[in-house]
PDB file of N, CA and C in Angstrom:
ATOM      1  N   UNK A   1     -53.897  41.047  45.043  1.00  0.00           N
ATOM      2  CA  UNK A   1     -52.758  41.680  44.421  1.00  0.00           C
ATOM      3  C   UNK A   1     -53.041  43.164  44.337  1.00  0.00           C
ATOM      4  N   UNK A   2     -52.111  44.245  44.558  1.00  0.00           N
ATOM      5  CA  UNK A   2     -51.690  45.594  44.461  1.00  0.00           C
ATOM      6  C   UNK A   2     -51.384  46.081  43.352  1.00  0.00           C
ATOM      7  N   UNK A   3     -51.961  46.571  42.421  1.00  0.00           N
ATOM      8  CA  UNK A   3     -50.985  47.274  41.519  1.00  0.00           C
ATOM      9  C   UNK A   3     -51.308  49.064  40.658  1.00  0.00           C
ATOM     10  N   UNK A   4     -50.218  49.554  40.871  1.00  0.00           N
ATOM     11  CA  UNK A   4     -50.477  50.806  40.764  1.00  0.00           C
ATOM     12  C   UNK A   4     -50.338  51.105  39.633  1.00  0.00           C
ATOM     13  N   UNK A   5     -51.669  51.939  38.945  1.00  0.00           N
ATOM     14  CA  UNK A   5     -52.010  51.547  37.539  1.00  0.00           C
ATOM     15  C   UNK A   5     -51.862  52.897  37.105  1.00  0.00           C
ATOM     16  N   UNK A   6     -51.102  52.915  35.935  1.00  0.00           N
ATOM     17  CA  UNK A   6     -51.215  54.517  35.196  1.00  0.00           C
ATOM     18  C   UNK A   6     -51.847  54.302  33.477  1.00  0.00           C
ATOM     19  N   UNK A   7     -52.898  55.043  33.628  1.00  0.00           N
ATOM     20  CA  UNK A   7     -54.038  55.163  32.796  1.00  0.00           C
ATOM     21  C   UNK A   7     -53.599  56.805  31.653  1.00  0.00           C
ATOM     22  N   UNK A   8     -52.594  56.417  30.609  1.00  0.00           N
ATOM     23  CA  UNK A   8     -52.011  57.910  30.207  1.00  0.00           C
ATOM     24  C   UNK A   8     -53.897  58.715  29.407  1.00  0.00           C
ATOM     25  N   UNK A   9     -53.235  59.765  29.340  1.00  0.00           N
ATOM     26  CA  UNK A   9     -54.559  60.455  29.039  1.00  0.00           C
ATOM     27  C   UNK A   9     -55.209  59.895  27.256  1.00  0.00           C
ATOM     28  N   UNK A  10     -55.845  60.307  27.478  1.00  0.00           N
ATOM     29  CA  UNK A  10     -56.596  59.527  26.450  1.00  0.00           C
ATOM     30  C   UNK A  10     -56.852  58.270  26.245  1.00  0.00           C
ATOM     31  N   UNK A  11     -56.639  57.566  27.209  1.00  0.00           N
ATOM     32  CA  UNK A  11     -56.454  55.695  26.792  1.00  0.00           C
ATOM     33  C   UNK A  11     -57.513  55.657  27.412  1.00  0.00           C
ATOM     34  N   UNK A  12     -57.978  54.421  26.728  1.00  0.00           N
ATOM     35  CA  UNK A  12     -59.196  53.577  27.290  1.00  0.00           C
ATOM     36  C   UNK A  12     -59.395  52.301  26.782  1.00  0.00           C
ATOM     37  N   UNK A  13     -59.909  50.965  28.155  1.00  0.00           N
ATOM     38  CA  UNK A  13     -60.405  50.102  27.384  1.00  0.00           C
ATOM     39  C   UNK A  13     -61.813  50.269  26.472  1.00  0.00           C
ATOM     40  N   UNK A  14     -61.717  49.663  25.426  1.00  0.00           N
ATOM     41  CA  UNK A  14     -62.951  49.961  24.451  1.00  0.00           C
ATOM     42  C   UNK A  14     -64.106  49.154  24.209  1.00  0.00           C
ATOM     43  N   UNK A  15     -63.768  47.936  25.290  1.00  0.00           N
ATOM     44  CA  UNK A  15     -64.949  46.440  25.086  1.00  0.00           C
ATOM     45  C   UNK A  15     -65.056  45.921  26.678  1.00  0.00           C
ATOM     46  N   UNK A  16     -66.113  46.313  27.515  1.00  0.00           N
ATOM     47  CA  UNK A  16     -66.235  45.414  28.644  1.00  0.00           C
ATOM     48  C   UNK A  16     -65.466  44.733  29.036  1.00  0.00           C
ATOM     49  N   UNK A  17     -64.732  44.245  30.119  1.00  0.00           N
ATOM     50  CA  UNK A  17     -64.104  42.275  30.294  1.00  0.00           C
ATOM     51  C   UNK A  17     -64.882  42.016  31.967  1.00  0.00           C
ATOM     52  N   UNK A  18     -64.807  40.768  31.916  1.00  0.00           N
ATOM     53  CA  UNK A  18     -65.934  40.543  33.141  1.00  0.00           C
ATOM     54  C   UNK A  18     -64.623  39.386  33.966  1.00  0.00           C
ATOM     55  N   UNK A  19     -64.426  39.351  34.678  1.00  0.00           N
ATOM     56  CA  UNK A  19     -63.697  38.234  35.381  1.00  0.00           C
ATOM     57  C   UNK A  19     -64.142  37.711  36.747  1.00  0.00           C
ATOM     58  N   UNK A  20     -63.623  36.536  36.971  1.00  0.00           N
ATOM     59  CA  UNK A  20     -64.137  36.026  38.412  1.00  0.00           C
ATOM     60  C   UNK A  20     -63.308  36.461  39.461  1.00  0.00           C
ATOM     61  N   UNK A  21     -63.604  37.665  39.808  1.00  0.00           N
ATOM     62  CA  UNK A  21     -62.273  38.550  40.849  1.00  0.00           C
ATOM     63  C   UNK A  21     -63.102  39.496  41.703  1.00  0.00           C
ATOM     64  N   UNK A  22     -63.004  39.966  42.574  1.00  0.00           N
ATOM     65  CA  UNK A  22     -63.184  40.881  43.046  1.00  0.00           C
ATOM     66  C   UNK A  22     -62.110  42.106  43.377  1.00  0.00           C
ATOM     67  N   UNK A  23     -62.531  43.801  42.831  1.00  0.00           N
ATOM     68  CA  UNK A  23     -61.706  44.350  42.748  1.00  0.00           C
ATOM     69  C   UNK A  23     -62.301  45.725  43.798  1.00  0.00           C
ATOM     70  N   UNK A  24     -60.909  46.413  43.788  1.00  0.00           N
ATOM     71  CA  UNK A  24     -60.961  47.744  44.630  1.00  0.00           C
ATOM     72  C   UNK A  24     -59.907  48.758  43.836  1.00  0.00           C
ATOM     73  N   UNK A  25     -60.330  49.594  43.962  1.00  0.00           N
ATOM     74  CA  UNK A  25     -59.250  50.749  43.564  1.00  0.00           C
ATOM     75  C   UNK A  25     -59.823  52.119  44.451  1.00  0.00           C
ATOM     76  N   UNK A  26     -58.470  53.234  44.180  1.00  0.00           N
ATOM     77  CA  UNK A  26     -57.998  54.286  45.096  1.00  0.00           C
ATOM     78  C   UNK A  26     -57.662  55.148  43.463  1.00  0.00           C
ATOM     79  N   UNK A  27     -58.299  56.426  43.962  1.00  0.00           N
ATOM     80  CA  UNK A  27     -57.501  57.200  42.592  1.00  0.00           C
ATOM     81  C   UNK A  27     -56.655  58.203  43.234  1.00  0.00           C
ATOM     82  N   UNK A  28     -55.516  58.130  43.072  1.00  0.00           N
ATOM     83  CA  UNK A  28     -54.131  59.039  43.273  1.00  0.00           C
ATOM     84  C   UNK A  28     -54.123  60.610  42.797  1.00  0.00           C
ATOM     85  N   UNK A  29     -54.012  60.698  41.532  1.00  0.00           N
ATOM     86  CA  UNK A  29     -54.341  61.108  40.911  1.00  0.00           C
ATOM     87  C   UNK A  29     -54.639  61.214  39.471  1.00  0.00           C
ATOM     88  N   UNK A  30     -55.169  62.705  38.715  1.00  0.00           N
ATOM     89  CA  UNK A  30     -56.306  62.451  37.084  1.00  0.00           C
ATOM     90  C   UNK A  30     -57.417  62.286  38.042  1.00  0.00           C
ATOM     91  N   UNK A  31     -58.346  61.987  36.446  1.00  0.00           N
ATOM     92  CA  UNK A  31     -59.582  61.224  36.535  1.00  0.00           C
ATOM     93  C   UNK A  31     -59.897  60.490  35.608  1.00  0.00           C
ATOM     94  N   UNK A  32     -60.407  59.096  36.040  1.00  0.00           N
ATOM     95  CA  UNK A  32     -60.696  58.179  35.763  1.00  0.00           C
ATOM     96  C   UNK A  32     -62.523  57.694  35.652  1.00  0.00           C
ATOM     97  N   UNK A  33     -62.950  57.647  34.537  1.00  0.00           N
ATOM     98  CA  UNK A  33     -63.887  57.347  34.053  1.00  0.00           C
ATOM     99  C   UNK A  33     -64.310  55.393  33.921  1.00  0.00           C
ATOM    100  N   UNK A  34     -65.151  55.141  35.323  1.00  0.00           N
ATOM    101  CA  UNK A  34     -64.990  53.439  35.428  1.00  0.00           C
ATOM    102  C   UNK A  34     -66.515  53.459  34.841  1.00  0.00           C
ATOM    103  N   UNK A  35     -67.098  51.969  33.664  1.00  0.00           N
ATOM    104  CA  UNK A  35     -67.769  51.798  33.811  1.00  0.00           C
ATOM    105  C   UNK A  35     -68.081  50.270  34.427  1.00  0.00           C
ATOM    106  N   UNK A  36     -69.111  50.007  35.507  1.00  0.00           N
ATOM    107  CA  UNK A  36     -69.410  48.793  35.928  1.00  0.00           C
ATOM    108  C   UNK A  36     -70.633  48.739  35.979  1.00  0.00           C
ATOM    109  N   UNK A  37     -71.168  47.227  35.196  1.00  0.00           N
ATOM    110  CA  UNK A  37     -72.360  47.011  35.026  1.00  0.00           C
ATOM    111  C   UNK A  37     -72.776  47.419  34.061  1.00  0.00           C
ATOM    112  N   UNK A  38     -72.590  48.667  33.333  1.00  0.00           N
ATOM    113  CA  UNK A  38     -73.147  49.748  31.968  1.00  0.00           C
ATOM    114  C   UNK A  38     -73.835  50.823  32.842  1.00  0.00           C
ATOM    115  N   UNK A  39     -72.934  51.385  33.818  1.00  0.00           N
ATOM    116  CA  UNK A  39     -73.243  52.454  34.671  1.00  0.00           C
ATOM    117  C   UNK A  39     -71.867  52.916  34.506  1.00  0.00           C
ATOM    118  N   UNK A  40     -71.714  54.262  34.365  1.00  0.00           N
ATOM    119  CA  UNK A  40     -70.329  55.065  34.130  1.00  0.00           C
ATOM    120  C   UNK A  40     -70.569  55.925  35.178  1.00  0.00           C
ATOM    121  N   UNK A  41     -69.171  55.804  35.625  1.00  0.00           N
ATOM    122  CA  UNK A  41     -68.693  56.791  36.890  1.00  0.00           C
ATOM    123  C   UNK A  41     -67.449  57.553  37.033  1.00  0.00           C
ATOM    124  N   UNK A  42     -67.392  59.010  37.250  1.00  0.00           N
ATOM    125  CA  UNK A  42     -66.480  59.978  36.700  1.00  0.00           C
ATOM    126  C   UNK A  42     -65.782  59.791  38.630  1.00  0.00           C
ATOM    127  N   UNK A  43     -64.221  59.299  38.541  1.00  0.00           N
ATOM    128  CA  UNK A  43     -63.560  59.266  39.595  1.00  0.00           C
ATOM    129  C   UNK A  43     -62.448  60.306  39.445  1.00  0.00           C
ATOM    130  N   UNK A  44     -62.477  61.458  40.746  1.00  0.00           N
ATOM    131  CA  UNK A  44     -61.415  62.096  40.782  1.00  0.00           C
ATOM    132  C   UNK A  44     -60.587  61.534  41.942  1.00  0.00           C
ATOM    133  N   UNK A  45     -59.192  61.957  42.420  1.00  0.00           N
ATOM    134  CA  UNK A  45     -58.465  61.877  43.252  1.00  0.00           C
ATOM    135  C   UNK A  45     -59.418  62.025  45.144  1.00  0.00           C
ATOM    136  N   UNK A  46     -58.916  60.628  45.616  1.00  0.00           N
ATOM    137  CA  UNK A  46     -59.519  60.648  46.301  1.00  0.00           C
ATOM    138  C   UNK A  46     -60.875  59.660  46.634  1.00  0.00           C
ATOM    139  N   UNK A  47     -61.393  59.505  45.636  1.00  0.00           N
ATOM    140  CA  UNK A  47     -62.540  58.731  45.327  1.00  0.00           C
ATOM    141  C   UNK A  47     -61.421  57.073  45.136  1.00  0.00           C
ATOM    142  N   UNK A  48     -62.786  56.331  45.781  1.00  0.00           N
ATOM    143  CA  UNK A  48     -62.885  54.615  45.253  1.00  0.00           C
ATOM    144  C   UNK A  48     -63.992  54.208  44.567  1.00  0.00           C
ATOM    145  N   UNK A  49     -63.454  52.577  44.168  1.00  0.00           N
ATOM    146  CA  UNK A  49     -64.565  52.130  43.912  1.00  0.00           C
ATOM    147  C   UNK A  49     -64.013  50.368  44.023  1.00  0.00           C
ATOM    148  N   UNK A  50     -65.206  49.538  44.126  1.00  0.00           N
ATOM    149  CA  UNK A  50     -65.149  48.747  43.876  1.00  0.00           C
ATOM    150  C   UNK A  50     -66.496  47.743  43.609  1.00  0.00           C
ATOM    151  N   UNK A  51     -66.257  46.816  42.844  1.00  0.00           N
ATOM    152  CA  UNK A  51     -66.881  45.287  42.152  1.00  0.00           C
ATOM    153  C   UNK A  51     -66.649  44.378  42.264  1.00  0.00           C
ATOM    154  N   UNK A  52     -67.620  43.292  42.142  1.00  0.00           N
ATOM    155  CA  UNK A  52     -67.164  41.851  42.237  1.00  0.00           C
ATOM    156  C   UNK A  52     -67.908  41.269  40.736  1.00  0.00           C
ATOM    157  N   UNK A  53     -67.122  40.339  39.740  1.00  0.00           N
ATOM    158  CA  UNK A  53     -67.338  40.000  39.188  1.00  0.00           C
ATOM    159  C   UNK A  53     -68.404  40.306  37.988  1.00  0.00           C
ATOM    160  N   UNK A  54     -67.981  41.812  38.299  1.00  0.00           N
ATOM    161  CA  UNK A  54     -69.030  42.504  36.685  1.00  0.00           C
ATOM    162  C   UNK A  54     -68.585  43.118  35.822  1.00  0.00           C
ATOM    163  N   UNK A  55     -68.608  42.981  34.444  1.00  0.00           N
ATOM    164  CA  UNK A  55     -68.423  43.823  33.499  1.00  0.00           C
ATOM    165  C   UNK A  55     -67.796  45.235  33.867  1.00  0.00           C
ATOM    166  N   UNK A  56     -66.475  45.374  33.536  1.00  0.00           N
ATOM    167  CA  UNK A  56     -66.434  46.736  33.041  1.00  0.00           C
ATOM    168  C   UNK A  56     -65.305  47.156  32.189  1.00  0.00           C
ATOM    169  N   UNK A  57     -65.173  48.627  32.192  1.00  0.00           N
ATOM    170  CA  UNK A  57     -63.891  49.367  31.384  1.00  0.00           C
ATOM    171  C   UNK A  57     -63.936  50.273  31.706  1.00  0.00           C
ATOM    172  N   UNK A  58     -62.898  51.226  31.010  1.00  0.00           N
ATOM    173  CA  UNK A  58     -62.075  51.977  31.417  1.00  0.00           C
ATOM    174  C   UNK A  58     -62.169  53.340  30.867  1.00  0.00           C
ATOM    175  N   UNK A  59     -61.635  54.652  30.784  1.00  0.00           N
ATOM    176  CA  UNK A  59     -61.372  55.386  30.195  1.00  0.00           C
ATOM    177  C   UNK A  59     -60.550  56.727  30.924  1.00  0.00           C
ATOM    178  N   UNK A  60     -59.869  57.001  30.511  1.00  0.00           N
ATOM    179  CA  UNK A  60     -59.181  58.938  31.368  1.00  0.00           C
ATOM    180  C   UNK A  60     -59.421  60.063  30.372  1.00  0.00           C
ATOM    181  N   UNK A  61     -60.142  60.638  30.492  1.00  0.00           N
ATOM    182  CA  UNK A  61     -61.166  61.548  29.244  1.00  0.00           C
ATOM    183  C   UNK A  61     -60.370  63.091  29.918  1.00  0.00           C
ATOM    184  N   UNK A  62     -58.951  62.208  30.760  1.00  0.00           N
ATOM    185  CA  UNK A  62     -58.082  64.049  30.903  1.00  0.00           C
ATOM    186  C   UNK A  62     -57.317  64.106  29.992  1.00  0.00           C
ATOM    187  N   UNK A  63     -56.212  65.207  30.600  1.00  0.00           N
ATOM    188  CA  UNK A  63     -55.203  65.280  29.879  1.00  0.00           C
ATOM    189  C   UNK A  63     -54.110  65.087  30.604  1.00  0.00           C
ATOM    190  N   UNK A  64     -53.907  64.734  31.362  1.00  0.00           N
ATOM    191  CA  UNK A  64     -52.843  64.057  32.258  1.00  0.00           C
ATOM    192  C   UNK A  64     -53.455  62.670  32.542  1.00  0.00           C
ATOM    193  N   UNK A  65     -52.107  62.281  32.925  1.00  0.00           N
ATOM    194  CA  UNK A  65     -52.273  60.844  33.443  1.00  0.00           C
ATOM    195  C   UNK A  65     -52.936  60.816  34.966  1.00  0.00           C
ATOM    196  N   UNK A  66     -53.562  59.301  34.690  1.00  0.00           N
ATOM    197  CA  UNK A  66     -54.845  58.789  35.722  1.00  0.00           C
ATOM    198  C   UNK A  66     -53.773  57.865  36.782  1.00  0.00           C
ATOM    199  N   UNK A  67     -53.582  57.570  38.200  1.00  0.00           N
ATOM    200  CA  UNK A  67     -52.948  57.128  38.633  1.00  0.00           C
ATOM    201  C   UNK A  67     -53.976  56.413  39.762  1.00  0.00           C
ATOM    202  N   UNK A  68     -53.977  54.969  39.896  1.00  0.00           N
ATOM    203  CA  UNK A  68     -55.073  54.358  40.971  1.00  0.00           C
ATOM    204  C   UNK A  68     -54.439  53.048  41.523  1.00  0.00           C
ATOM    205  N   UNK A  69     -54.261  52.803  42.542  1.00  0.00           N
ATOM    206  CA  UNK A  69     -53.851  51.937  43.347  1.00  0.00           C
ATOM    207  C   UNK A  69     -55.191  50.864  43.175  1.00  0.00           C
ATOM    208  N   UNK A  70     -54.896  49.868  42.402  1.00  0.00           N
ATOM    209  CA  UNK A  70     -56.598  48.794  41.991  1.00  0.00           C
ATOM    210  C   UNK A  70     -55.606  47.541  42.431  1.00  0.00           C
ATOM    211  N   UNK A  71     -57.042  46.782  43.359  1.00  0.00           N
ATOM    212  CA  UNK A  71     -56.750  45.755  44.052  1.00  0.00           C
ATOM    213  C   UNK A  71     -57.373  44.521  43.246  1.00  0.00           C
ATOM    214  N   UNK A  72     -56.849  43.617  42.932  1.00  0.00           N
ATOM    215  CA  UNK A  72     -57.481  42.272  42.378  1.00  0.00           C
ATOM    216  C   UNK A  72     -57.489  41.231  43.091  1.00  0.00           C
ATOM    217  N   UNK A  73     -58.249  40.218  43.366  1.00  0.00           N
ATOM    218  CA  UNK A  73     -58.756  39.341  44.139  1.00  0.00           C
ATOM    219  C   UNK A  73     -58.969  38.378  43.487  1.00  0.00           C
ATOM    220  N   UNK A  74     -58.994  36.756  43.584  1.00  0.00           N
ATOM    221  CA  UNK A  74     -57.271  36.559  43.440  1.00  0.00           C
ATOM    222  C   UNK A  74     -57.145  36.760  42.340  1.00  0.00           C
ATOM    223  N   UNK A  75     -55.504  37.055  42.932  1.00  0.00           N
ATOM    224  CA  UNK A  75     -54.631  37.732  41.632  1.00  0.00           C
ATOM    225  C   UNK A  75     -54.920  37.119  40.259  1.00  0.00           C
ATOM    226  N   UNK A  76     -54.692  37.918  38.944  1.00  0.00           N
ATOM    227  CA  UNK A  76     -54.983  37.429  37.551  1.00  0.00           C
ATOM    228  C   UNK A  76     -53.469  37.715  36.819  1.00  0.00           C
ATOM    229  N   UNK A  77     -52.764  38.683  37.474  1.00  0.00           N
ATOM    230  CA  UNK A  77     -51.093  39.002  37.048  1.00  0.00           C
ATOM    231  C   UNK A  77     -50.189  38.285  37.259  1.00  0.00           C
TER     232      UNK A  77
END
């Protein structure tokens, strides 16, 4: 599944979630702050990333909105 995710500024998830999925994402634009595993990674426009089945969350530590095309495997929506 596709879905194009807008992350407004300041939001963040605040507790890990771990699922049986494998994911991908694309950042559009913002930046997007992923952590996976309990490794944090500062994503600007342009940048990917992806995981399979590990812990993580979220955060946009801008001030504009975070925009990322994130792929889920199989779908959970």
């Amino acid at each position: 599944e596709l879905v194009r995710s807008v992350f407004k500024a300041g939001a963040a998830l605040p507790q890990p979630q771990q699922r049986a999925t494998e994911e991908a994402g694309y950042v559009i634009k913002g930046t997007l702050e992923l952590e996976i595993g309990g490794t944090w990674f500062r994503l600007e426009p342009g940048d990917s990333f992806r995981f399979a089945g590990e812990a993580h969350r979220w955060r946009n530590p801008g001030e504009v909105d975070a925009v990322v095309l994130w792929v889920i495997s199989p779908p959970v929506y």
